[in-house]
Protein backbone atom coordinates (compact mmCIF):
# COMPACT_ATOMS: atom_id res chain seq x y z
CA UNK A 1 8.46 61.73 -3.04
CA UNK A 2 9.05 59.44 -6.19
CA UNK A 3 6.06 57.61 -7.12
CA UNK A 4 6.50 53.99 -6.53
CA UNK A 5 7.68 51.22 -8.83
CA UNK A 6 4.49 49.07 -10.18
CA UNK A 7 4.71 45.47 -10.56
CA UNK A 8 2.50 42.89 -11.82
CA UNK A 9 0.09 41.30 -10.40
CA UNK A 10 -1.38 37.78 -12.30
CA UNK A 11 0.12 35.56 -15.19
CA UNK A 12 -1.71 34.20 -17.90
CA UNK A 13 -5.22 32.41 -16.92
CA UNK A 14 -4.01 28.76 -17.50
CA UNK A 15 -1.26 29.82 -14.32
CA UNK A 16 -3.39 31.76 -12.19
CA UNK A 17 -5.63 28.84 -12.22
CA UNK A 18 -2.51 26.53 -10.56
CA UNK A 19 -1.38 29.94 -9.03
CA UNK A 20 0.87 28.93 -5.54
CA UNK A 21 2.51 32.08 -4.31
CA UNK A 22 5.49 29.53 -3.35
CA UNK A 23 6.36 29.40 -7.05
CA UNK A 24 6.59 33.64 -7.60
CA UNK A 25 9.77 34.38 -5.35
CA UNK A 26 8.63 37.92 -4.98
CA UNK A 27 5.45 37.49 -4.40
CA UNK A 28 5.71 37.35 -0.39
CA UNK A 29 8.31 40.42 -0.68
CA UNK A 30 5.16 42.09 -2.24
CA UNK A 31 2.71 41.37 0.08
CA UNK A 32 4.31 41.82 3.49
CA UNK A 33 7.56 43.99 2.86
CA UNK A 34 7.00 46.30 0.18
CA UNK A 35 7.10 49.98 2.12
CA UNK A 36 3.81 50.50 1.41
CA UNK A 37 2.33 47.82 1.91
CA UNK A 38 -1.68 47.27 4.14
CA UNK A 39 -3.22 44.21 4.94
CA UNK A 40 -6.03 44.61 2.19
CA UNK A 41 -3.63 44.40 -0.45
CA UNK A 42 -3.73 40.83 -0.19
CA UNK A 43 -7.18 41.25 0.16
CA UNK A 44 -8.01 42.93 -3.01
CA UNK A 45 -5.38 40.67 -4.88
CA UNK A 46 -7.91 37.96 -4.27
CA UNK A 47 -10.77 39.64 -5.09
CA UNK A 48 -8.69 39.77 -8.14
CA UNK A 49 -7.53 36.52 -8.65
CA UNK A 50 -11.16 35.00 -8.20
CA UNK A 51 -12.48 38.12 -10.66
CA UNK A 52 -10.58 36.97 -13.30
CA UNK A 53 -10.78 32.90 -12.43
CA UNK A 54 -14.87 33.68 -13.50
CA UNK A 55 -13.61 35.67 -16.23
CA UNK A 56 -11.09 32.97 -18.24
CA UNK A 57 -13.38 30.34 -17.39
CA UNK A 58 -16.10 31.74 -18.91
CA UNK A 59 -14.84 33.68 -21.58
CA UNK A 60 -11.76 33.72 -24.24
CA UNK A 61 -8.59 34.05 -23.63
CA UNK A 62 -8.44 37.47 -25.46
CA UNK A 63 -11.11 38.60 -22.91
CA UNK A 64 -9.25 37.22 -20.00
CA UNK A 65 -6.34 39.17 -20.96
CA UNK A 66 -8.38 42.59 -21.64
CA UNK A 67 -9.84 42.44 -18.04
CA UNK A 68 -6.56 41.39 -16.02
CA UNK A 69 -4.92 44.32 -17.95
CA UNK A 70 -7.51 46.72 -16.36
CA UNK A 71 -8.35 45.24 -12.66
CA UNK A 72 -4.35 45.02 -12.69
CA UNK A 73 -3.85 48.39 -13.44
CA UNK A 74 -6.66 49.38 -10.50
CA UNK A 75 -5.45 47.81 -8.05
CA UNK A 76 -1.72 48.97 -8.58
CA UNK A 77 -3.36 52.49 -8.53
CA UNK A 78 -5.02 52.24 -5.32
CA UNK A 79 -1.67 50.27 -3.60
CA UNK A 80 0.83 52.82 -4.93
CA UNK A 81 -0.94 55.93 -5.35
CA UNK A 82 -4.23 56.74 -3.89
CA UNK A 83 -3.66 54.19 -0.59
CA UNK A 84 -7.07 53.40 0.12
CA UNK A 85 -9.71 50.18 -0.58
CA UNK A 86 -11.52 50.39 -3.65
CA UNK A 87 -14.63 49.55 -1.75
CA UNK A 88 -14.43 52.80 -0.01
CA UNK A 89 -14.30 54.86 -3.45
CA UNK A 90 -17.05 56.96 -4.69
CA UNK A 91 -17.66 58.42 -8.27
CA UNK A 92 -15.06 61.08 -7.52
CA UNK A 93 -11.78 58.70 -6.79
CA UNK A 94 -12.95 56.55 -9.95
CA UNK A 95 -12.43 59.92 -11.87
CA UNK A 96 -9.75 60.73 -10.46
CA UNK A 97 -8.41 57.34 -11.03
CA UNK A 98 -9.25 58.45 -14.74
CA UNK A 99 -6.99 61.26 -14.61
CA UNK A 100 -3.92 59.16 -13.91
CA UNK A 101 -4.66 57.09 -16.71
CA UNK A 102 -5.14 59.59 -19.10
CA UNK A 103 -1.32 60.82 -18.47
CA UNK A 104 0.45 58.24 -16.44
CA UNK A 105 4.00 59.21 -14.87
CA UNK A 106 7.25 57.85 -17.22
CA UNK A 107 8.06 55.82 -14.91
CA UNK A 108 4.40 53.22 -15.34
CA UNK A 109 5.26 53.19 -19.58
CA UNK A 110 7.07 51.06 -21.41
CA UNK A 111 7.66 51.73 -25.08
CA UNK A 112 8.04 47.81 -25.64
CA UNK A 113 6.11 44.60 -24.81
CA UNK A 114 7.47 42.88 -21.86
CA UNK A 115 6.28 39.67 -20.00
CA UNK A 116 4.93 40.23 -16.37
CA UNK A 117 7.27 37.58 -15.53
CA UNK A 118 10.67 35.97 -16.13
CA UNK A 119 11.68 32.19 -14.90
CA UNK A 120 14.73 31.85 -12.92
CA UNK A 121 15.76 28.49 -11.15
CA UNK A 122 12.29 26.65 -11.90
CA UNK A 123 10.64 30.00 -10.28
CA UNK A 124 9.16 33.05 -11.59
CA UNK A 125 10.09 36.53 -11.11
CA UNK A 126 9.32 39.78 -11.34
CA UNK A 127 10.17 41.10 -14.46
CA UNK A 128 11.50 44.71 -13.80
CA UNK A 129 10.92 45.84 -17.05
CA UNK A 130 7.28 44.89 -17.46
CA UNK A 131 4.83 48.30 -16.51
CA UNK A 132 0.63 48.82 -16.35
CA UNK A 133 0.61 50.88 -19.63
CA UNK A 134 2.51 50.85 -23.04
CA UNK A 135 2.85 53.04 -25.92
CA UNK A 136 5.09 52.14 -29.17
CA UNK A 137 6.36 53.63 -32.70
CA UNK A 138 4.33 53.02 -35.51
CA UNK A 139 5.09 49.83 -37.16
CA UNK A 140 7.13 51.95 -39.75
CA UNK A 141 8.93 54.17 -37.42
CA UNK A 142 10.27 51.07 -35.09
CA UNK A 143 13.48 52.29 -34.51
CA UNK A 144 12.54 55.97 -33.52
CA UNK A 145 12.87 57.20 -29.93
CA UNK A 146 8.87 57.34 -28.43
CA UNK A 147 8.42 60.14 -25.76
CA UNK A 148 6.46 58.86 -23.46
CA UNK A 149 4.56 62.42 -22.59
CA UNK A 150 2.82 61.49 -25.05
CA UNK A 151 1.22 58.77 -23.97
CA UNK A 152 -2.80 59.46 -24.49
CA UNK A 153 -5.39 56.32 -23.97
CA UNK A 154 -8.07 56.36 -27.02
CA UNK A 155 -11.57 56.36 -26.90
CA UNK A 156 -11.49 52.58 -27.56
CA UNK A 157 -8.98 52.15 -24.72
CA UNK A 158 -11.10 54.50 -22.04
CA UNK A 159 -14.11 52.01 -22.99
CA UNK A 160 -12.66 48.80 -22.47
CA UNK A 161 -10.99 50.65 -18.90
CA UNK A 162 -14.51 51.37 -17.59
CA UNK A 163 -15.99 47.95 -18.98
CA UNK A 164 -13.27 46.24 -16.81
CA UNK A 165 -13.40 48.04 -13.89
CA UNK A 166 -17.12 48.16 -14.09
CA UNK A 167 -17.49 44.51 -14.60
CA UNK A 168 -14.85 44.03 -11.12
CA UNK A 169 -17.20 46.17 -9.47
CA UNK A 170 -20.63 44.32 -10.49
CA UNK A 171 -18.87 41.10 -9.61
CA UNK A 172 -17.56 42.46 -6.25
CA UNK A 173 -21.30 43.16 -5.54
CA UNK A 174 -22.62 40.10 -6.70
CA UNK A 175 -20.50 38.43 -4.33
CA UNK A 176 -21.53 41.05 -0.90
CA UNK A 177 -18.14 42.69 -0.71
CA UNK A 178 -18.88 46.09 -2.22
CA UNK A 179 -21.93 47.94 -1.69
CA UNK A 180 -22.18 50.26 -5.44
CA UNK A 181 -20.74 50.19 -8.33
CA UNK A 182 -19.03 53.84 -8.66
CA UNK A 183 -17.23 52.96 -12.01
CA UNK A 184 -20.83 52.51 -14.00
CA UNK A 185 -21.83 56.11 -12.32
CA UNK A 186 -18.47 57.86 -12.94
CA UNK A 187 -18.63 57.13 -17.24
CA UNK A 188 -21.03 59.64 -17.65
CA UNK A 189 -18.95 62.48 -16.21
CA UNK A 190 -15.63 61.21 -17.82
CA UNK A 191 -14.59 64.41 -18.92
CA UNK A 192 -12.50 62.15 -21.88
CA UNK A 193 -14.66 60.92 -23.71
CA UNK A 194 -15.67 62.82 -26.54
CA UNK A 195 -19.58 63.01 -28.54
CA UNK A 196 -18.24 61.25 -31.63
CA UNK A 197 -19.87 62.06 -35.24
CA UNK A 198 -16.43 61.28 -37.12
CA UNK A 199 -16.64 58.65 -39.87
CA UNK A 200 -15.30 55.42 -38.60
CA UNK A 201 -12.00 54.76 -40.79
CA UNK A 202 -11.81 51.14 -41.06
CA UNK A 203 -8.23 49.93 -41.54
CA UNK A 204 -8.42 47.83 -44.48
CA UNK A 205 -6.57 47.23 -47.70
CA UNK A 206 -7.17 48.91 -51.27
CA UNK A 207 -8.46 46.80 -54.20
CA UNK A 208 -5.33 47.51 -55.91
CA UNK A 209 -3.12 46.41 -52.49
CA UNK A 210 -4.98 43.26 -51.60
CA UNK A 211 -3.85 42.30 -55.44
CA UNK A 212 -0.29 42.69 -54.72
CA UNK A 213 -0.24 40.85 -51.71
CA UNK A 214 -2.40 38.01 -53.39
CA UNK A 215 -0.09 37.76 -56.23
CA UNK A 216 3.11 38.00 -54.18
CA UNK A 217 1.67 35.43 -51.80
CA UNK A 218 1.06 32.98 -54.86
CA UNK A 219 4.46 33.80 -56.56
CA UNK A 220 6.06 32.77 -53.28
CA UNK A 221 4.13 29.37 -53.04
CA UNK A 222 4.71 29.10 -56.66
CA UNK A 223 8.37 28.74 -55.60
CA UNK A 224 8.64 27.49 -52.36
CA UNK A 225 6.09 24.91 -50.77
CA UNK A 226 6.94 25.92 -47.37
CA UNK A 227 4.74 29.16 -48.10
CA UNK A 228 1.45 27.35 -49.56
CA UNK A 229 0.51 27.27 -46.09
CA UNK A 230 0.80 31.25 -45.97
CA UNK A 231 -1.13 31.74 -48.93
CA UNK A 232 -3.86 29.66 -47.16
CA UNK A 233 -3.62 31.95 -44.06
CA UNK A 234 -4.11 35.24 -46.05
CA UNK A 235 -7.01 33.73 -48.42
CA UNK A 236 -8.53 32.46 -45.29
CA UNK A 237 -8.53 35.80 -43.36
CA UNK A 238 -9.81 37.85 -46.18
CA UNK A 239 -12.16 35.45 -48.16
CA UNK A 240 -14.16 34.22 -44.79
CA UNK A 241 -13.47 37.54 -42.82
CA UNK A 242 -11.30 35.20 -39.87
CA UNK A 243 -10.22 36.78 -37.03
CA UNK A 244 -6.26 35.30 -36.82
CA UNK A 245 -7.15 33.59 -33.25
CA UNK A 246 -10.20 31.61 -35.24
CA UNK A 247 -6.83 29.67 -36.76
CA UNK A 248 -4.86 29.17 -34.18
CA UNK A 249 -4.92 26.41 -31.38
CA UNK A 250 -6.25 26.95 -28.14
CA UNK A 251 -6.32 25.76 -24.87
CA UNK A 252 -9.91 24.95 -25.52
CA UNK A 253 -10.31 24.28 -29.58
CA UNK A 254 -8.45 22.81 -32.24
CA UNK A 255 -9.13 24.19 -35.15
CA UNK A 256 -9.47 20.72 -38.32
CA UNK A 257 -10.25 19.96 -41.94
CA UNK A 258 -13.27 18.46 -41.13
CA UNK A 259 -14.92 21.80 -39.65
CA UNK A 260 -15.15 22.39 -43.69
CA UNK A 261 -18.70 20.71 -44.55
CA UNK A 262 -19.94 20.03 -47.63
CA UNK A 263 -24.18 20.54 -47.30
CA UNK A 264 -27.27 18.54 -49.23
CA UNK A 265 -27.00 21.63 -51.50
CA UNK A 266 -23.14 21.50 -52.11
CA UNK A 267 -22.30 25.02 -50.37
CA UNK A 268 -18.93 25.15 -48.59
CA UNK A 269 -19.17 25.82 -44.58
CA UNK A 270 -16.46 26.08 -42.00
CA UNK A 271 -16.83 25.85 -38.40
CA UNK A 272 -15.47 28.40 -36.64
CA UNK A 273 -14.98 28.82 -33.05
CA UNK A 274 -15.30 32.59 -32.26
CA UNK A 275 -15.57 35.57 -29.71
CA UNK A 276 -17.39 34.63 -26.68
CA UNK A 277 -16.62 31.06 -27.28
CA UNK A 278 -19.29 31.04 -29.89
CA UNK A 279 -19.52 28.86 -32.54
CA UNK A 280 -20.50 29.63 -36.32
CA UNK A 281 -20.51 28.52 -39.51
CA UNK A 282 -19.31 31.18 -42.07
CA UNK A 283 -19.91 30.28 -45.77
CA UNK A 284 -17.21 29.47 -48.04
CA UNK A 285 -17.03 30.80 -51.58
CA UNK A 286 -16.30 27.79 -54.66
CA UNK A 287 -13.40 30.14 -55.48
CA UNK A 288 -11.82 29.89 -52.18
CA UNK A 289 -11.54 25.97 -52.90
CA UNK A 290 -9.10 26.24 -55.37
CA UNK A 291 -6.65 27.14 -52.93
CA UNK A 292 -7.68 24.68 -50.41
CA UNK A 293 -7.13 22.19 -52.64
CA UNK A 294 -3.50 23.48 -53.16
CA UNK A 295 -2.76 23.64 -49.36
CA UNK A 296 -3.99 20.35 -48.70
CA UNK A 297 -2.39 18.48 -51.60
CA UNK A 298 1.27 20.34 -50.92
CA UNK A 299 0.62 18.43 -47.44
CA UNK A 300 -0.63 14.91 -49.26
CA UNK A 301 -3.96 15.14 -48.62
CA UNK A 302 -7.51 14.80 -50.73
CA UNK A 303 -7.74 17.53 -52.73
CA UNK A 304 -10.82 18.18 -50.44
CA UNK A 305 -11.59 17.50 -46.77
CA UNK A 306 -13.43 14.50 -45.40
CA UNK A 307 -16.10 14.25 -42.97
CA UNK A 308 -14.69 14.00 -39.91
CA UNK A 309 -11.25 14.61 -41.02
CA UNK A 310 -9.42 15.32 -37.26
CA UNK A 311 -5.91 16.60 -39.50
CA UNK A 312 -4.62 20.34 -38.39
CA UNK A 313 -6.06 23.14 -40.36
CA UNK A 314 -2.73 25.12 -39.76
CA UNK A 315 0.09 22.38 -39.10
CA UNK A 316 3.70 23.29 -37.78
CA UNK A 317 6.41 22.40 -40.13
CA UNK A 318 7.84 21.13 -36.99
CA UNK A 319 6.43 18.99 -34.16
CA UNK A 320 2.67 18.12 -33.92
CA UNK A 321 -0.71 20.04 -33.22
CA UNK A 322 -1.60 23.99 -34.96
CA UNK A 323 -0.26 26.90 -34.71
CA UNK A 324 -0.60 30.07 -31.90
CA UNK A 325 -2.13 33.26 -33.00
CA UNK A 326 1.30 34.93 -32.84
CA UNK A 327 3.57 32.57 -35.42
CA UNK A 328 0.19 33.06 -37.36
CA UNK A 329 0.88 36.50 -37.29
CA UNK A 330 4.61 36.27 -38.26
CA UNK A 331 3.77 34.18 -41.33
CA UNK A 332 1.25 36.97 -42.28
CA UNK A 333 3.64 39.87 -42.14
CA UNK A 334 6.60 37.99 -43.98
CA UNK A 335 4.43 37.79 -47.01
CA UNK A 336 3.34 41.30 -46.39
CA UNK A 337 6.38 43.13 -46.13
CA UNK A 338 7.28 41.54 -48.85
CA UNK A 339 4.22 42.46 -51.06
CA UNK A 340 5.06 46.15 -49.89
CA UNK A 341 8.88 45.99 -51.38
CA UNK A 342 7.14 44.73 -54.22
CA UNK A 343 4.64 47.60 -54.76
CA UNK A 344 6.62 50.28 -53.54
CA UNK A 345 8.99 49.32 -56.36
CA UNK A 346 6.12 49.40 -58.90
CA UNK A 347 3.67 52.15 -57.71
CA UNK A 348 5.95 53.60 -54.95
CA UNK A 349 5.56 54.75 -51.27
CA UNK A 350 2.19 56.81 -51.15
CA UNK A 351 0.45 53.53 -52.92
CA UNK A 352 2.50 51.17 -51.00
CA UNK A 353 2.29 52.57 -47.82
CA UNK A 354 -0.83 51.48 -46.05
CA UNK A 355 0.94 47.79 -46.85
CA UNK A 356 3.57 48.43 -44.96
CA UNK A 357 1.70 49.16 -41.34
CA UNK A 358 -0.97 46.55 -42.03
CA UNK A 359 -1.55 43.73 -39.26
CA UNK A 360 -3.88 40.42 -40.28
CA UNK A 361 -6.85 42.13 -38.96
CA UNK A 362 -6.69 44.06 -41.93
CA UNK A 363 -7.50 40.98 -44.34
CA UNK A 364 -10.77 40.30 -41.97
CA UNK A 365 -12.04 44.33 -42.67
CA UNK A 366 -10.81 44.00 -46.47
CA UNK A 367 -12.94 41.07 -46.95
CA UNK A 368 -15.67 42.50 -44.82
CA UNK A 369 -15.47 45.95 -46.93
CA UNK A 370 -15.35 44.68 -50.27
CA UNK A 371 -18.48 42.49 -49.76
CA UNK A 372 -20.29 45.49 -48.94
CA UNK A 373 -19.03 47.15 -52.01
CA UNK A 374 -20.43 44.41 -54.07
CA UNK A 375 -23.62 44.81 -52.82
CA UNK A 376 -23.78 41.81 -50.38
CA UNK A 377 -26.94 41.92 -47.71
CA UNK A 378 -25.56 43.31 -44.72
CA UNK A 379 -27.38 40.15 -42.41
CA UNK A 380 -25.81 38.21 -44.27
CA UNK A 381 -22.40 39.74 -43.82
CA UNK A 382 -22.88 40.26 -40.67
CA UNK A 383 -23.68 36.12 -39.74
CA UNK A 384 -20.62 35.46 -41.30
CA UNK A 385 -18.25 37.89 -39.52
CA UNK A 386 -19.66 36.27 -36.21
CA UNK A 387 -21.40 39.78 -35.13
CA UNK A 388 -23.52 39.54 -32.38
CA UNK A 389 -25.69 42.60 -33.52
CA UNK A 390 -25.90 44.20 -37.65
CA UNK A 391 -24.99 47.75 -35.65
CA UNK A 392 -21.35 45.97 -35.27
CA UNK A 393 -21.41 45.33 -39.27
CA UNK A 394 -22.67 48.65 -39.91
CA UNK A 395 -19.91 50.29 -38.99
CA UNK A 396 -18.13 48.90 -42.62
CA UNK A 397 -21.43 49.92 -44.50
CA UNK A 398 -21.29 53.21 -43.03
CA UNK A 399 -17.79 53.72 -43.83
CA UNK A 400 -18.33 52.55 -47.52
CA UNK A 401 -21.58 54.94 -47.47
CA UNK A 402 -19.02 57.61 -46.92
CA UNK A 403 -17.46 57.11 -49.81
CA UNK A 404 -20.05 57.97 -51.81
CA UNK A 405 -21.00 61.01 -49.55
CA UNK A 406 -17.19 62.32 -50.53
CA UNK A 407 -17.79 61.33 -54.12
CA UNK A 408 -21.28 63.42 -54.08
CA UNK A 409 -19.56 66.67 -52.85
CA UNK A 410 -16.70 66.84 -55.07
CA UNK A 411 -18.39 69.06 -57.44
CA UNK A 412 -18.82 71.82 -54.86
CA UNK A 413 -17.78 74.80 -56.40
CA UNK A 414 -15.79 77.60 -54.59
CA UNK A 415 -16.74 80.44 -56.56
């Protein structure tokens, strides 16, 4: 018997919030005709729904996202495949819930990203393309075919699964509808995860790449105005170690010039709201000024901010208010790719390379990396990146440390 077809289960948190099942045409078709389908589906799907409510109210968006990904995934599991109430399970259907996600069948991957749901006639449907899990090429193999047998969650991924379902569980309890938390029992005989003593590669960019893309970033500013605001992204992410969500507008912050304050003892600070909806104020450098003063005066501004200034950091060319994380992101890899062409012409493709399947994040651990090279304290590092403990910055010193520790045993002689 084929396995059945998943499909999804909640939009984006700003829609769930205004969710009415009226509005989703096959929502009802779901939950009282599917073949399948048992009165504590709906159940569960509200357990759910009001889950994740608590979570994107009281979290980011980033974490709403990370936890509907996993109680959605769950819930399909126990609906289509094991056919039973999760608060029935024990520690041995959370493992073997465990198994199916370490090799899920074909037909629960996609090898693109797909929206949960399309519009059609002022209503939303099911998109039939969207599925729980996802594997793609490498950025520099795009057009290659992906076999989806090989389809393997990482560590990373395995954590944030039993965080999620974990969390679901703890909340279900909190709220007298499941008796134990199985998920939190079942980690410790995952027979996944693996006793880790590797050195933690940190994807960054060499001294000699972050040059390249500096310089091509300038030369293309230099020429055209409509990329001084790129410049300002990538100087931004690598000089104050930004995540590319810290830029970008959100439902709940606005990022402005006047979160840059000038203090008693003229140091630079900009306000940042972070993970966890925290807020911060990372330290900004004298020479990152320069090319404020560039960005802000190729939009007729002060060469500096003003106190209070309410004008976008990150302005759209066109219409009003900032920019998402994802156009962000596009701006980021124009000037990238084109900073690879650029080296890969001078240097060529083993030099070039790691340019070519870099994302944004990699200006954050660049920055982050060559601080510690320098000799920066790591508390002080470690305020500015926004981490909650040093152990989180550590992992940067540690993989710098190991450059040393490779240095140190080149000498070893065979014979």
């Amino acid at each position: 018997m084929a396995l059945a077809k998943p499909f999804p289960l909640y939009p984006i948190y700003k829609e769930l919030v205004e969710f009415d099942e009226r509005d989703y045409l096959d929502f009802r078709s779901v939950f009282s005709q599917h073949v399948g389908f048992k009165k504590w589906w709906k159940d569960q799907w509200i357990w759910g729904k009001e889950f994740l409510e608590y979570i994107g109210r009281n979290k980011s968006e980033h974490t709403y996202t990370r936890f509907r990904n996993e109680v959605e995934r769950f819930l399909l599991w126990s609906f289509l495949v094991k056919e039973e109430p999760i608060t029935e399970y024990r520690k041995s259907d959370v493992l073997e819930y465990i198994d199916f996600c370490w090799k899920p069948p074909a037909s629960w991957i996609s090898t693109e990203t797909n929206g949960r749901f399309t519009m059609s006639n002022g209503s939303y449907r099911n998109n039939k393309k969207w599925k729980p899990f996802r594997i793609q090429a490498p950025k520099h193999l795009k057009n290659k075919t992906v076999d989806k047998k090989k389809y393997r969650p990482s560590q990373e991924s395995l954590s944030a699964l039993f965080t999620g379902i974990t969390a679901f569980y703890k909340y279900l309890m909190g709220e007298e509808i499941a008796v134990g938390n199985p998920a939190q029992i079942a980690k410790n005989d995952c027979r996944y995860f693996l006793a880790d003593a590797q050195l933690k590669q940190v994807n960054r960019l060499t001294e000699e790449q972050w040059q390249y893309l500096i310089n091509v970033a300038v030369k293309l500013a230099d020429s055209d105005a409509r990329y001084e605001r790129s410049l300002f992204i990538i100087v931004a992410l690598k000089t104050m170690f930004l995540r590319i969500s810290e830029l970008s507008e959100r439902a709940d912050w606005s990022p402005v010039m006047g979160h840059f304050w000038e203090d008693e003892n003229k140091n630079w600070w900009l306000k940042i709201y972070g993970k966890g909806r925290k807020l911060r104020d990372t330290s900004v450098p004298p020479d990152f000024l320069s090319f404020l003063e560039r960005y802000r005066l190729s939009r007729g501004l002060s060469p500096l901010p003003e106190k209070k200034e309410n004008t976008v950091l990150v302005e759209k060319l066109r219409g009003q208010g900032g920019m998402t994380a994802r156009h962000l992101m596009r701006l980021v890899q124009e000037v990238m790719d084109a900073a690879y062409k650029s080296m890969k012409k001078d240097k060529g493709e083993k030099k070039a390379k790691q340019l070519k399947s870099a994302s944004s994040h990699w200006l954050r651990h660049t920055g982050a990396s060559m601080e510690i090279e320098r000799g920066r304290a790591l508390k002080d590092l470690s305020e500015d990146l926004g981490h909650s403990s040093m152990a989180t910055t550590d992992t940067i010193y540690v993989q710098t440390e190991s450059k040393k520790r490779a240095a140190s045993g080149r000498d070893r002689k065979v014979v």
